[in-house]
Protein backbone atom coordinates (compact mmCIF):
# COMPACT_ATOMS: atom_id res chain seq x y z
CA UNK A 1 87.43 177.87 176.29
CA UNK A 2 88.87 174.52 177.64
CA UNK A 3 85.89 172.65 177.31
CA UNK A 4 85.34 174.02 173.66
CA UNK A 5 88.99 172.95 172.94
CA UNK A 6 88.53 169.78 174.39
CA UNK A 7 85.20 168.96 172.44
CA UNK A 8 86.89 169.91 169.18
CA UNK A 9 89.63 167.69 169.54
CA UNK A 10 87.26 164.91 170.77
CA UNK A 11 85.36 165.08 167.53
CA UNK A 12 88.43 165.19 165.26
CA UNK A 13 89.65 162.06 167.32
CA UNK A 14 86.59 160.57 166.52
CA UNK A 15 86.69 161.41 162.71
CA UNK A 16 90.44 160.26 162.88
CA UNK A 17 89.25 156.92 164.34
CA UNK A 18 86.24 156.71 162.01
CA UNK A 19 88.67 157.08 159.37
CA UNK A 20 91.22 154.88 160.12
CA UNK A 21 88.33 151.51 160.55
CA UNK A 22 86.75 152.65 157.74
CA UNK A 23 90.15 152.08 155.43
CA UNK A 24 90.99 148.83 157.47
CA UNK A 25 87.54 148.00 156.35
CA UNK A 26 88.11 148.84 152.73
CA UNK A 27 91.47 147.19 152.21
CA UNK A 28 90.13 143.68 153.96
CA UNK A 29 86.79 144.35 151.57
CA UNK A 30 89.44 144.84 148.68
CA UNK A 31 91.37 141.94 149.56
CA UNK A 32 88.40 139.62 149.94
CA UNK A 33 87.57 141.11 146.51
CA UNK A 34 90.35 140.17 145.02
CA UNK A 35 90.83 136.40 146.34
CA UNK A 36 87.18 135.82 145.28
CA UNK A 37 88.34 136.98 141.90
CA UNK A 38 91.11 134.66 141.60
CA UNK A 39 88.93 131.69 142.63
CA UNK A 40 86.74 132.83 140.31
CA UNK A 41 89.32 132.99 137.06
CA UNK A 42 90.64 129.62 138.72
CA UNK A 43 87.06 127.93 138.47
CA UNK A 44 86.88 129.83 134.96
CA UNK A 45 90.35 128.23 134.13
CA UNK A 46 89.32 124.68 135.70
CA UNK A 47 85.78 124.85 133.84
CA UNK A 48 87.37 125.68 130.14
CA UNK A 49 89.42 122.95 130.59
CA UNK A 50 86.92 120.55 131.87
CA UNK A 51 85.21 122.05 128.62
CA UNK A 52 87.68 121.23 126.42
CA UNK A 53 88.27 117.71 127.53
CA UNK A 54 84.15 117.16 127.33
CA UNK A 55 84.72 118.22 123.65
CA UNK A 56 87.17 116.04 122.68
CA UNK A 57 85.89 113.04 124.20
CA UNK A 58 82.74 114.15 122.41
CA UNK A 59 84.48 114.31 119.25
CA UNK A 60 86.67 110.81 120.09
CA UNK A 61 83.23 109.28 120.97
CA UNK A 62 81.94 110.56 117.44
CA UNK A 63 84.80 109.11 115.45
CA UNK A 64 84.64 105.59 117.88
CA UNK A 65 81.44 105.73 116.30
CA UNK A 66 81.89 106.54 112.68
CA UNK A 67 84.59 103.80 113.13
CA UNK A 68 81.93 101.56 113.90
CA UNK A 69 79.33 101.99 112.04
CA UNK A 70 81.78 101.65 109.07
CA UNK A 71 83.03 98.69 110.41
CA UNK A 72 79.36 97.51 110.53
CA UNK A 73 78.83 98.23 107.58
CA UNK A 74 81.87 96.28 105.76
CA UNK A 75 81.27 93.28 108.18
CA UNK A 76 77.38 93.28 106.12
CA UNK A 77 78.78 93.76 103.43
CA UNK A 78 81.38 91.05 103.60
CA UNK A 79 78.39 88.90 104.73
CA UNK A 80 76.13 89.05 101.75
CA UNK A 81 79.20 88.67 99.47
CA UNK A 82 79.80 85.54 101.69
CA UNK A 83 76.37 84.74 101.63
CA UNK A 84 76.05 85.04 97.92
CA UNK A 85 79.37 83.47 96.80
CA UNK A 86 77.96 80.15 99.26
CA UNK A 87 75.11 80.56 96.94
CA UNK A 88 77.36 80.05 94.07
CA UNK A 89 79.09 77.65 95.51
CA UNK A 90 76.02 75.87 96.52
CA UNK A 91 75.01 76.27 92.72
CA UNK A 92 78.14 74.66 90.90
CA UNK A 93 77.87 71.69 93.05
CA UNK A 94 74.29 70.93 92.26
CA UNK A 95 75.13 71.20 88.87
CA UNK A 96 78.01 68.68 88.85
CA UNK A 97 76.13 66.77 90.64
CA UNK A 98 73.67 66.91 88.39
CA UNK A 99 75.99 66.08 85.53
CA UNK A 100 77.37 63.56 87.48
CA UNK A 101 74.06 61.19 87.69
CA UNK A 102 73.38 62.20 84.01
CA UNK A 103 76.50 60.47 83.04
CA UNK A 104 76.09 57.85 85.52
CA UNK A 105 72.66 56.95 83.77
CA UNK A 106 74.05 57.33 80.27
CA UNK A 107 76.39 55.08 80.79
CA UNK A 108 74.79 52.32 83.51
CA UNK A 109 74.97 49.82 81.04
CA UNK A 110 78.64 49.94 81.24
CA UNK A 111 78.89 49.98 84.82
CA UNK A 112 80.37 46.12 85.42
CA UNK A 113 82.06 46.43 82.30
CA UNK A 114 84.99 49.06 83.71
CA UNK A 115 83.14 52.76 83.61
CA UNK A 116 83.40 54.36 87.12
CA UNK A 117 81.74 57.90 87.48
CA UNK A 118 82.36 60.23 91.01
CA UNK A 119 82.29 63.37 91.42
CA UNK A 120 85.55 64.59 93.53
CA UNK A 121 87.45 67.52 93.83
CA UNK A 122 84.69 69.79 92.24
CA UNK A 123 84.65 67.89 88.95
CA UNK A 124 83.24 64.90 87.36
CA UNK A 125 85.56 62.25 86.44
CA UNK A 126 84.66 59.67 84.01
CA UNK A 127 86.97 56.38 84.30
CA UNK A 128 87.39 54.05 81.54
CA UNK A 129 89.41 50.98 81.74
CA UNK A 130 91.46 50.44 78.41
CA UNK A 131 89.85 46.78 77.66
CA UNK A 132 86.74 48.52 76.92
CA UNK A 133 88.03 51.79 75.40
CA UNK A 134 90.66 50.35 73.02
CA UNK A 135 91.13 47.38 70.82
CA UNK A 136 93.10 45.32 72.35
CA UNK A 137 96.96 45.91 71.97
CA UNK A 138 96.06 49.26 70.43
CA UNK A 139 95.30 52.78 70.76
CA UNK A 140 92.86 52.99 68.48
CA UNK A 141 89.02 53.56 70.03
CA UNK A 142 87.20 50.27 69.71
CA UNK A 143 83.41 49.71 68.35
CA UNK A 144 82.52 49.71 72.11
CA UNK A 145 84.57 52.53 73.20
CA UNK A 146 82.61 54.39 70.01
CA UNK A 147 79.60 53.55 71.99
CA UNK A 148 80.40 54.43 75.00
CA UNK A 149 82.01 58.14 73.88
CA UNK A 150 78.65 58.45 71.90
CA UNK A 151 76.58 58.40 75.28
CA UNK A 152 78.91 60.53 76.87
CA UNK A 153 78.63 62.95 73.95
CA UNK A 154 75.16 63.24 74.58
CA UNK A 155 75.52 64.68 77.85
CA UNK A 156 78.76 66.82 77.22
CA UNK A 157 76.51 68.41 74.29
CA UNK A 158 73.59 69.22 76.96
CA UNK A 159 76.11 71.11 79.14
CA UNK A 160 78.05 73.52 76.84
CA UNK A 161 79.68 75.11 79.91
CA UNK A 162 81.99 72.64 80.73
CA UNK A 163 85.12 71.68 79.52
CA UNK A 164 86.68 68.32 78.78
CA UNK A 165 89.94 66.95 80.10
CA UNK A 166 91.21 63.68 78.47
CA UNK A 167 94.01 61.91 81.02
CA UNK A 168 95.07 58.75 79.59
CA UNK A 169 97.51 56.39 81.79
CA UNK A 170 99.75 53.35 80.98
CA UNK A 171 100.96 50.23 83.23
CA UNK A 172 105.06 50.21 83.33
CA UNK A 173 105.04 47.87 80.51
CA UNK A 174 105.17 50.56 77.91
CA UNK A 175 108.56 51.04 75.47
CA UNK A 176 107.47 54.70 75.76
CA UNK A 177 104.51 54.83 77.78
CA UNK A 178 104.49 58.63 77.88
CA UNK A 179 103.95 58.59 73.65
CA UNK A 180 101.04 55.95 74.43
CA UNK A 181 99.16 57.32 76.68
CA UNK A 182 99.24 60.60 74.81
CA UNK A 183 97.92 58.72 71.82
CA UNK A 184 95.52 57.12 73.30
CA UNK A 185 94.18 60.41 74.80
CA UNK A 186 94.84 62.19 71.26
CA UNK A 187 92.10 59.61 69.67
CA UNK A 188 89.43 60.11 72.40
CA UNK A 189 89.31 63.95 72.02
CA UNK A 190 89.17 63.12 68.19
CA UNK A 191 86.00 61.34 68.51
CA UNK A 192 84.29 63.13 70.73
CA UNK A 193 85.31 66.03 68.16
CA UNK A 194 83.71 63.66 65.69
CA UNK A 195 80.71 63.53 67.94
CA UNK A 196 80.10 67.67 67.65
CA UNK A 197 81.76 68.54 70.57
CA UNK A 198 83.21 72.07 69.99
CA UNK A 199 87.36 71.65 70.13
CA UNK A 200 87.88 74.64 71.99
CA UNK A 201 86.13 72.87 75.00
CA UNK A 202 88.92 69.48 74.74
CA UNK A 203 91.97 69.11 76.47
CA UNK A 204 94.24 65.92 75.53
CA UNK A 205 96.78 65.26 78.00
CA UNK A 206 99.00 61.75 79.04
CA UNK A 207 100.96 60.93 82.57
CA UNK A 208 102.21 57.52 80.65
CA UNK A 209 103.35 54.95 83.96
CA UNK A 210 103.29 57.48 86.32
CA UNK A 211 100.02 57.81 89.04
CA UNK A 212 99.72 54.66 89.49
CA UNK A 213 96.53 53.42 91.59
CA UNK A 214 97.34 49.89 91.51
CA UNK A 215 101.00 47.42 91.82
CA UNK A 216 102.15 47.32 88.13
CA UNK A 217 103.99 43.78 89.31
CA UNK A 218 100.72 41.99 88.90
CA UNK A 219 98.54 41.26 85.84
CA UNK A 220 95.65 42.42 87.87
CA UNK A 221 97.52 45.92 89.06
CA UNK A 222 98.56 46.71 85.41
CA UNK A 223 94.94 46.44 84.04
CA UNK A 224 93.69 48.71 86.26
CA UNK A 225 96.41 51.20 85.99
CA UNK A 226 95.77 51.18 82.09
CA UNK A 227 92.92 53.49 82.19
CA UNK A 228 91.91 56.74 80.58
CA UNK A 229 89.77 59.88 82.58
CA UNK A 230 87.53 61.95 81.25
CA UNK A 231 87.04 65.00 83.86
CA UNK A 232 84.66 67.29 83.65
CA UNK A 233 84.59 70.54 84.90
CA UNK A 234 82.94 74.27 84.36
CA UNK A 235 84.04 77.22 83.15
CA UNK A 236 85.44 78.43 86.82
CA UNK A 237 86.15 82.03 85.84
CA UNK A 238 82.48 82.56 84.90
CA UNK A 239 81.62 81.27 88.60
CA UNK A 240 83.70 83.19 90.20
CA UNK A 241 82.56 86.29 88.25
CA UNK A 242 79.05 85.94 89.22
């Protein structure tokens, strides 16, 4: 009877035992479980962030390069308009040029005689010197100065683009040198009226004394301030408009 006792509580010992490393076992398992869990959300966490930053810099890298290839594309765009208003450029002063020898042949004859034709500051400027342009004491265009307008007409008909500015100027000898030079400038664009030139292409203007390009206190100096320009120059706004 003691041995049977003995046996029995033996095996419930055991079962006890059993019992009690099989829950230690379960709540370690369970524990271990649960920390792999939270490195596992934590990596979840850490990789939907790393996610979400890969995104945006995705979507920054997409807009970097929108922004560029817009930028690109104005910086072409700015180049052929460059490129083309160069050509334009290019254009208008081969064509004053052009004018600018025309007249210079034209008129050849009256090179040594006080007709000076440059081209400077995008327009072609015609100098006269009075003695030839005017009778003497006068403002009144002289036989020669006819001739000479004539053979300027010639060319200022060929290029209907341009238009025609008439500066006459004065030594400081003038009682109203202002009036004369004004005068004197009135009677050119009325004969190259004369000579078919279409009116709405003349300008007459007068600076009397004043822009000087000589010393008015010698006889020399005053002759060469008493001059009169005719200055050419196109129709800008149609260049620029092209």
């Amino acid at each position: 009877m003691l041995q049977k006792i003995t046996l029995s509580s033996l095996l419930a010992f055991i079962v006890l035992f059993t019992s009690c490393v099989s829950t230690k076992k379960y709540k370690a398992a369970t524990t271990e479980a649960q920390n792999a869990k939270n490195s596992y959300d934590s990596l979840a966490k850490k990789h939907s962030e790393l996610q979400s930053q890969l995104n945006d810099a995705i979507a920054g890298n997409k807009m970097l390069a929108d922004e560029r290839d817009r930028y690109q594309k104005e910086g072409e765009a700015a180049k052929a308009d460059l490129k083309q208003m160069q050509g334009a450029v290019d254009e208008y002063v081969g064509s004053m040029e052009d004018v600018q020898k025309k007249v210079a042949d034209r008129l050849a004859d009256y090179t040594d005689r006080g007709v000076d034709v440059q081209y400077k500051d995008g327009a072609v400027h015609v100098g006269i010197q009075d003695d030839l342009l005017y009778n003497k004491g006068t403002n009144k265009v002289s036989k020669t100065g006819e001739t000479v307008l004539g053979s300027l007409s010639s060319v200022l008909n060929e290029n209907p683009n341009l238009k025609i500015v008439v500066l006459s100027h004065t030594d400081d000898r003038a009682k109203d040198s202002w009036s004369a030079s004004t005068e004197r400038s009135n009677n050119v664009v009325r004969m190259l009226k004369n000579n078919k030139i279409d009116p709405n292409r003349l300008t007459s203007a007068g600076q009397g004394q004043y822009n000087a390009i000589a010393d008015n206190s010698t006889p020399e100096g005053r002759a060469q301030n008493r001059r009169t320009e005719i200055i050419l120059v196109p129709e800008t706004f149609k260049l620029l408009n092209k």
